[in-house]
Protein backbone atom coordinates (compact mmCIF):
# COMPACT_ATOMS: atom_id res chain seq x y z
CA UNK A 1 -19.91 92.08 -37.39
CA UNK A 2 -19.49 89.30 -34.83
CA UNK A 3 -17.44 85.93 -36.08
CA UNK A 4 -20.13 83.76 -37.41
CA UNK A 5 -17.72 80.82 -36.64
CA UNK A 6 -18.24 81.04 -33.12
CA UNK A 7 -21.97 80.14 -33.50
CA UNK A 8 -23.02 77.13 -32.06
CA UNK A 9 -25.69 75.28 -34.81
CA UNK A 10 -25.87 72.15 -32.58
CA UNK A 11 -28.62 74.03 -30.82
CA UNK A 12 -30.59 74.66 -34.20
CA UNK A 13 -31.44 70.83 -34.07
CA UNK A 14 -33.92 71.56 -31.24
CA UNK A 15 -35.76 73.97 -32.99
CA UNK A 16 -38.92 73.41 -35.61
CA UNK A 17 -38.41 75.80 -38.95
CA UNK A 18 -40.74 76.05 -41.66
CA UNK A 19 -40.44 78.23 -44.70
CA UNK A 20 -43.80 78.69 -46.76
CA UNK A 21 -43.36 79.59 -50.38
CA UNK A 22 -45.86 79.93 -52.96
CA UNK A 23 -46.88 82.53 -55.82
CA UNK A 24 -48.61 85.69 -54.95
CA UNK A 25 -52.28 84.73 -53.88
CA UNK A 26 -52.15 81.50 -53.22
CA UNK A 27 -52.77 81.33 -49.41
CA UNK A 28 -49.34 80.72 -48.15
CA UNK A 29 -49.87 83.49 -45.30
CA UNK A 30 -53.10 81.56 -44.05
CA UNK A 31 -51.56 78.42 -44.56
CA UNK A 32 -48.49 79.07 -42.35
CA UNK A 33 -50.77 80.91 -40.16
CA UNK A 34 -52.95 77.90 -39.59
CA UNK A 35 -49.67 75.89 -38.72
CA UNK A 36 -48.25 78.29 -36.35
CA UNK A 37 -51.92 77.94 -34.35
CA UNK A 38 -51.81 74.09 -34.64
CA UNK A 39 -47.97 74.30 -32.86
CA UNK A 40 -49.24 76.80 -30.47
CA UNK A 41 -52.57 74.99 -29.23
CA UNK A 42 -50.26 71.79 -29.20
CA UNK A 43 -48.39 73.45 -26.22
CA UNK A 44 -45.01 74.45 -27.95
CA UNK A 45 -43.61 78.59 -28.17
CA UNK A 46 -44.16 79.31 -31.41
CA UNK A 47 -43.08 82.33 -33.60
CA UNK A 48 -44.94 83.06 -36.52
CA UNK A 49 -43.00 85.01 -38.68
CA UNK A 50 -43.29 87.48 -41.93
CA UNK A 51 -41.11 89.12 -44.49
CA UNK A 52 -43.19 89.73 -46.81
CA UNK A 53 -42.92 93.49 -47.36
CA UNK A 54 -46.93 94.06 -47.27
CA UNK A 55 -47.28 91.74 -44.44
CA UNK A 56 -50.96 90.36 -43.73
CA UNK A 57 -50.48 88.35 -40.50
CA UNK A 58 -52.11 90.20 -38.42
CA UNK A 59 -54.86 90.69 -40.82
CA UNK A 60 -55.19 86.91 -40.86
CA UNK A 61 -55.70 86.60 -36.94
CA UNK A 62 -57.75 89.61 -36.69
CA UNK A 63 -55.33 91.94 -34.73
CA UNK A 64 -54.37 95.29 -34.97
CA UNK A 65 -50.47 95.52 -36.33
CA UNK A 66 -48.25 95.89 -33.07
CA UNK A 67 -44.63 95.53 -31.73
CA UNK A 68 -42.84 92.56 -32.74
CA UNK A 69 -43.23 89.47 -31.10
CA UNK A 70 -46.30 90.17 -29.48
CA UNK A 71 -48.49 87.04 -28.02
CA UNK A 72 -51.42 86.79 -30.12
CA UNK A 73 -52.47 83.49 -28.03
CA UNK A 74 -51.29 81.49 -25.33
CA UNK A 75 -47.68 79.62 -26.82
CA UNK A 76 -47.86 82.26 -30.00
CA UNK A 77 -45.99 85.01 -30.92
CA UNK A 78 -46.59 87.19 -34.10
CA UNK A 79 -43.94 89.26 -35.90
CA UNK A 80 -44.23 90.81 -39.21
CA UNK A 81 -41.36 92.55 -40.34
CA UNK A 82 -42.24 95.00 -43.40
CA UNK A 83 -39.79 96.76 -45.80
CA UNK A 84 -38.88 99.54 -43.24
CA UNK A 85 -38.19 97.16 -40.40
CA UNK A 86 -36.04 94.64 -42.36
CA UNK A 87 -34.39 98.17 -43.67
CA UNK A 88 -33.97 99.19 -39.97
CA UNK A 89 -32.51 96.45 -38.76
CA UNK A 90 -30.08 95.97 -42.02
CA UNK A 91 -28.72 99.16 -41.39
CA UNK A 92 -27.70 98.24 -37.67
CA UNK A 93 -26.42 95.20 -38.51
CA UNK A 94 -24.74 95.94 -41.89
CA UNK A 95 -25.13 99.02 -43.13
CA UNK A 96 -21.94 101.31 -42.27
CA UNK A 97 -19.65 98.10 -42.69
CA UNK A 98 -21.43 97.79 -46.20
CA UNK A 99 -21.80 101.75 -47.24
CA UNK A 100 -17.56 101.54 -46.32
CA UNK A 101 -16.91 99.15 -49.15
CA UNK A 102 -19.69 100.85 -51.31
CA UNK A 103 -18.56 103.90 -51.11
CA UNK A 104 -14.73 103.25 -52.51
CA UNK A 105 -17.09 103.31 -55.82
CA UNK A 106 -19.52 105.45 -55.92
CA UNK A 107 -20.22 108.90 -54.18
CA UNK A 108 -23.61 108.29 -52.69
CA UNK A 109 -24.96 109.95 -49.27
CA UNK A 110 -25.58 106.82 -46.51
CA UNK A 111 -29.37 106.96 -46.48
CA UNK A 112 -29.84 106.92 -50.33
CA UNK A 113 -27.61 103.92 -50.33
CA UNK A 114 -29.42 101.83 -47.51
CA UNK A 115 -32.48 102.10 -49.50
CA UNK A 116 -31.50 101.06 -52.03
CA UNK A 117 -29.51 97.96 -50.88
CA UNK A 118 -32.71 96.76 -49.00
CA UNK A 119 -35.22 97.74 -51.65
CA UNK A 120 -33.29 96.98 -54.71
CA UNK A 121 -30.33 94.81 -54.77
CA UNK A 122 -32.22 91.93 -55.26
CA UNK A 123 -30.28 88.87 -52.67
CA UNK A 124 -29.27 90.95 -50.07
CA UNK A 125 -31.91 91.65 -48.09
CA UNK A 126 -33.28 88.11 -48.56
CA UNK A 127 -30.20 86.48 -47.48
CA UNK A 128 -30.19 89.16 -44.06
CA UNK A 129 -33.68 87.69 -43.32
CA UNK A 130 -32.51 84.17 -43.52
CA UNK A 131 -29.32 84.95 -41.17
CA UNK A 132 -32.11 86.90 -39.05
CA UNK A 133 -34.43 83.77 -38.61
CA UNK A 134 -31.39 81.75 -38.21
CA UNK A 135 -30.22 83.71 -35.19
CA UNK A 136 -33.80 83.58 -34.20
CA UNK A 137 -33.48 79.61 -34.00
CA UNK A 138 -30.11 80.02 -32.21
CA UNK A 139 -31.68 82.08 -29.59
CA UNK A 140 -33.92 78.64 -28.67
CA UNK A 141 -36.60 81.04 -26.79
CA UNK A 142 -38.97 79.14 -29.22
CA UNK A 143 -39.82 75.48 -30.04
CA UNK A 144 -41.36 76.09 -33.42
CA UNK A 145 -40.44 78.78 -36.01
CA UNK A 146 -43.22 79.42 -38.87
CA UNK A 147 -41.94 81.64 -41.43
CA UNK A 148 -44.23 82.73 -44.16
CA UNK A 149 -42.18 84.25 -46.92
CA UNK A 150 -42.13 87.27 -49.35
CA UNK A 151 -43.25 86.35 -52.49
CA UNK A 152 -41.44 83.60 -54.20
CA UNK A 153 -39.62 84.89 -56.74
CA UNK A 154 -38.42 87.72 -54.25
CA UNK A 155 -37.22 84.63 -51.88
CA UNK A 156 -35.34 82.90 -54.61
CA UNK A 157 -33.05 85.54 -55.44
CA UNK A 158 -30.95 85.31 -52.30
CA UNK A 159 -30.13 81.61 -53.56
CA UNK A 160 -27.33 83.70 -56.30
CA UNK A 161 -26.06 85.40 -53.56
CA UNK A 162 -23.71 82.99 -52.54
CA UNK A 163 -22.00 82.61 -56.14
CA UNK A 164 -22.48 86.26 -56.91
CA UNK A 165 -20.41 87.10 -54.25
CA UNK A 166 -17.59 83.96 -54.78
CA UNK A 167 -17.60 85.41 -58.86
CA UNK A 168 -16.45 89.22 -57.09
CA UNK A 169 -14.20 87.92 -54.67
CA UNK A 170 -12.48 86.16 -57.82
CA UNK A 171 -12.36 89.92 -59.47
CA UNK A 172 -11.58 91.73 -56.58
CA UNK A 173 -7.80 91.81 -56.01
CA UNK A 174 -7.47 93.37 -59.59
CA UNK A 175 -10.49 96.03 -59.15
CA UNK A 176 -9.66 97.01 -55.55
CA UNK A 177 -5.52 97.38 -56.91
CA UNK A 178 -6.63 100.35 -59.07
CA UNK A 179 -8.60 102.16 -56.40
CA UNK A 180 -6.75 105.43 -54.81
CA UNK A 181 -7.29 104.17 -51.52
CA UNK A 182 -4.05 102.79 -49.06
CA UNK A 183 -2.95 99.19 -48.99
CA UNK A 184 -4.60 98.79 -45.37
CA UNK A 185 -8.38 100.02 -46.46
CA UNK A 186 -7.94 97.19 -49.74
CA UNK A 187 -7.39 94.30 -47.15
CA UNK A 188 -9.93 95.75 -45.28
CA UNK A 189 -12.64 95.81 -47.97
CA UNK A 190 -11.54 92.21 -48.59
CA UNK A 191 -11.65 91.05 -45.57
CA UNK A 192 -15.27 92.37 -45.20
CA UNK A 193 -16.40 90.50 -48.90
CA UNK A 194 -14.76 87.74 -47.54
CA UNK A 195 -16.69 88.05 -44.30
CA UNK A 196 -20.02 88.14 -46.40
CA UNK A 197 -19.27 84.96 -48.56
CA UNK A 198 -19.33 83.14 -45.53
CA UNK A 199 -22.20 84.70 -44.43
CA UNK A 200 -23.98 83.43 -47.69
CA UNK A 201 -21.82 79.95 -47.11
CA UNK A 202 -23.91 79.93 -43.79
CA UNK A 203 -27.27 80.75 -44.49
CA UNK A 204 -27.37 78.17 -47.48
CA UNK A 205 -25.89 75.71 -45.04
CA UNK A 206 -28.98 76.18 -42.79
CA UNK A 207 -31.42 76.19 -45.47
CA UNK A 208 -30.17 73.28 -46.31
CA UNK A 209 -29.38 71.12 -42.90
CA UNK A 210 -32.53 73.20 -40.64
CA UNK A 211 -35.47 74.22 -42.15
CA UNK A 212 -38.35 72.42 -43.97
CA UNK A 213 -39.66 74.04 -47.04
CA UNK A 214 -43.54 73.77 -47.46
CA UNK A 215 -44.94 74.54 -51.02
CA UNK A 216 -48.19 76.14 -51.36
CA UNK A 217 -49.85 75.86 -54.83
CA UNK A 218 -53.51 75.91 -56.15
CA UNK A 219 -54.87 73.84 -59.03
CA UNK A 220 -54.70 75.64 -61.49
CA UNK A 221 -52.40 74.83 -65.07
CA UNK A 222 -50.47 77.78 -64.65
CA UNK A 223 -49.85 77.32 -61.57
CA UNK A 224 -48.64 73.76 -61.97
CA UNK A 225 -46.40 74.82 -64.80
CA UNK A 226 -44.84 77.52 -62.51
CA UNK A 227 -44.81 74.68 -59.87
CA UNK A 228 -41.94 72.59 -62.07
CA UNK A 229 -39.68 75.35 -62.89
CA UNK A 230 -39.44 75.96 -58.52
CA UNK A 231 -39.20 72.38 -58.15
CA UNK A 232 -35.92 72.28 -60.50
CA UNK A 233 -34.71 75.61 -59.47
CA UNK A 234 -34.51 74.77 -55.49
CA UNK A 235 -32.88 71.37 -56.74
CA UNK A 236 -30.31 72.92 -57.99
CA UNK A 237 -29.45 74.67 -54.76
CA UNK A 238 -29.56 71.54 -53.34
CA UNK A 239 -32.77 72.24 -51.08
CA UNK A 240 -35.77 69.75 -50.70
CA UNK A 241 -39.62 70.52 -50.39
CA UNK A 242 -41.12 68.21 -47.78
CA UNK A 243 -44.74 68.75 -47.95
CA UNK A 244 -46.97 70.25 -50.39
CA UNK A 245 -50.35 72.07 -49.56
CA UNK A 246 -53.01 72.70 -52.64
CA UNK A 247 -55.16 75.26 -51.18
CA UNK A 248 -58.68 76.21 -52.80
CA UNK A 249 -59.80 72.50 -53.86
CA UNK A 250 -63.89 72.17 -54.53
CA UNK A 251 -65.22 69.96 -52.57
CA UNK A 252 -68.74 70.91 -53.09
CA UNK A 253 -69.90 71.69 -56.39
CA UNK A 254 -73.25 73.01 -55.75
CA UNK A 255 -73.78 75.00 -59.21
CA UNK A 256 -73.07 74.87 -62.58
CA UNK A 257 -70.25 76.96 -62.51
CA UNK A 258 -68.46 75.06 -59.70
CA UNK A 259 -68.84 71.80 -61.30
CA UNK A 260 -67.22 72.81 -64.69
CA UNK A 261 -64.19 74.15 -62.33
CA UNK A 262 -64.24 71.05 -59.97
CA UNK A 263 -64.05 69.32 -63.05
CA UNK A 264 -60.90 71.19 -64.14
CA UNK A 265 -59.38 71.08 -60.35
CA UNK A 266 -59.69 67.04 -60.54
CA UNK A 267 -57.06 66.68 -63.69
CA UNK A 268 -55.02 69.61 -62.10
CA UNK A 269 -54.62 67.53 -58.89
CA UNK A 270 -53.94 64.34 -60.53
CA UNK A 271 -51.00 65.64 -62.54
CA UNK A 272 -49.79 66.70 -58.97
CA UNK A 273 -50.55 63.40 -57.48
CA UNK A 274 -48.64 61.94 -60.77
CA UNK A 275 -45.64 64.38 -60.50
CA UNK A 276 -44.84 65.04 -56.94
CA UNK A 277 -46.91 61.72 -55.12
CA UNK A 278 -43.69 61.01 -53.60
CA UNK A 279 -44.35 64.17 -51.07
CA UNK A 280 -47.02 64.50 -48.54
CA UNK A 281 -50.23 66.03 -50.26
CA UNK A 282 -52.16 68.02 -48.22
CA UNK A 283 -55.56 69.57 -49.93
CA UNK A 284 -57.19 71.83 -48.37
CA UNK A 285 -61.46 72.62 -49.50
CA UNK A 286 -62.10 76.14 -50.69
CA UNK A 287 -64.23 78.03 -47.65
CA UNK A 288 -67.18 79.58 -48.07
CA UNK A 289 -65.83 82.46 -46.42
CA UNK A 290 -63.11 84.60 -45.93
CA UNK A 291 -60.33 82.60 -43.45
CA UNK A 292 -59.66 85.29 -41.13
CA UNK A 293 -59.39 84.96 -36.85
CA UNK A 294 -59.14 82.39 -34.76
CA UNK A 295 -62.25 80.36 -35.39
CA UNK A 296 -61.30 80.25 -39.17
CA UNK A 297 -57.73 79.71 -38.77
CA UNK A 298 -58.55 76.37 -36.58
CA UNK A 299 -60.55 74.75 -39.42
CA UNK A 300 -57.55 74.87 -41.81
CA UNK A 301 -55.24 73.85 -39.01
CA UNK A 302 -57.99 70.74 -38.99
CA UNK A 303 -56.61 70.11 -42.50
CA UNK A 304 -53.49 70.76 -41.98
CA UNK A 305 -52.60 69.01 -38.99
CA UNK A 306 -51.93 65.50 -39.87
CA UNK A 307 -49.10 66.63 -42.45
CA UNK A 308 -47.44 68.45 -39.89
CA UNK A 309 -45.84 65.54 -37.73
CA UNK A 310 -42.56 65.34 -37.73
CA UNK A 311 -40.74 62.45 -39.74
């Protein structure tokens, strides 16, 4: 694994990252979609990015699945990086260095164990995506880096990972002195742990200093109370939401039935207005149709727009 020390992260200041999170269903895919187009037709390279492990990009702008980073329109590139392509490129990147420590423990055969550490050990592959789109951002081939995210309670399990792996570096000396391995393989399975704490140490760093998180919510009560308990949880990592998008709103309530919800929406959005006014509130009207292509994408990029300056 290359010294992440030699890095240069002066160059990540040039470079435009936003994270999308939201619940399952919410339109956080369409939302950071829509962005990625507004960047794009603005004249800037753009990468829109997923990790969510049943990607829907390229569902959203109406393409067929392809190679990554393919140019979907002038200025905008498209990759969507499912479960076996985050577990393909884990495995180059970490896998033997990983299934070396590993397998001091357990006897397991290599492909059974990289499965498992990107499908199960929940952190790990979370944290390898954020190193991944950091690199990305190092790389400066793009101005603007849209990154629509798995699920969110999938994303916020890599924020352990950092203290998970300080707690077994604690334990390790003692563990690793009762292993029937020679005094040369120990220091090198510590010197690999060590070499993944500040990998974590990294990653958090450019959560924190690089990338702006953008909240996607609808208004609906459970929705809002799921809303606080992310709210505290990414304060306590020390990262910051700076806008907030409530997809879904009715604007016209032409019936009965969408009067009685409109009705509900309105005290919904005013507890939102009440508990997070201090953040740019961007509402965006529930379409009549499905948002899917081009045309579609541009009218919530309409809405979406004037929150997307840069402060």
């Amino acid at each position: 694994m290359m010294d992440e020390s030699a890095m240069n992260d002066d160059a990540l200041s040039g470079v435009g990252i936003r994270v999308f999170l939201g619940k399952g269903g919410v339109g956080k895919t369409t939302c950071a979609a829509a962005t990625a187009l507004h960047f794009a037709e603005t004249g800037e390279r753009t990468l829109v990015l997923s990790t969510d492990p049943t990607p829907s990009l390229s569902h959203i702008f109406d393409r067929q699945r392809s190679e990554p980073e393919h140019e979907v329109v002038k200025h905008l590139f498209l990759t969507e990086l499912g479960l076996e392509e985050v577990r393909t490129m884990w495995n180059e990147r970490f896998g033997r260095e990983v299934y070396d420590v590993f397998s001091a423990f357990v006897d397991v055969e290599y492909d059974t164990f990289v499965e498992f550490m990107t499908s199960v050990l929940p952190g790990l592959n979370e944290e390898f995506m954020v190193d991944h789109v950091r690199r990305l951002a190092l790389e400066s081939r793009y101005r603007r880096i849209v990154w629509d995210t798995a699920p969110l309670g999938q994303t916020l399990a890599l924020l352990g990972t950092p203290s998970l792996l300080a707690r077994h570096l604690r334990m390790a000396p003692r563990v690793y002195s009762h292993l029937r391995t020679s005094g040369e393989q120990r220091e090198s399975m510590m010197d690999v742990l060590r070499r993944w704490e500040s990998l974590a140490s990294l990653c958090m760093t450019f959560l924190r200093q690089s990338v702006r998180f953008v909240m996607v919510t609808i208004p609906e009560a459970l929705a809002l109370r799921q809303l606080d308990d992310v709210f505290r949880e990414l304060a306590h990592y020390e990262l910051k939401v700076e806008h907030l998008i409530v997809n879904n709103v009715i604007t016209a309530a032409d019936s009965p039935f969408l009067a009685q919800k409109a009705k509900q929406q309105q005290e919904h959005l005013r507890q939102l207005r009440q508990r997070y006014g201090q953040l740019p509130i961007t509402e965006i009207p529930l379409f009549p149709h499905e948002i899917q292509g081009l045309k579609r994408l541009r009218q919530v990029a309409a809405v979406l727009g004037p929150g997307l300056h840069d402060r």
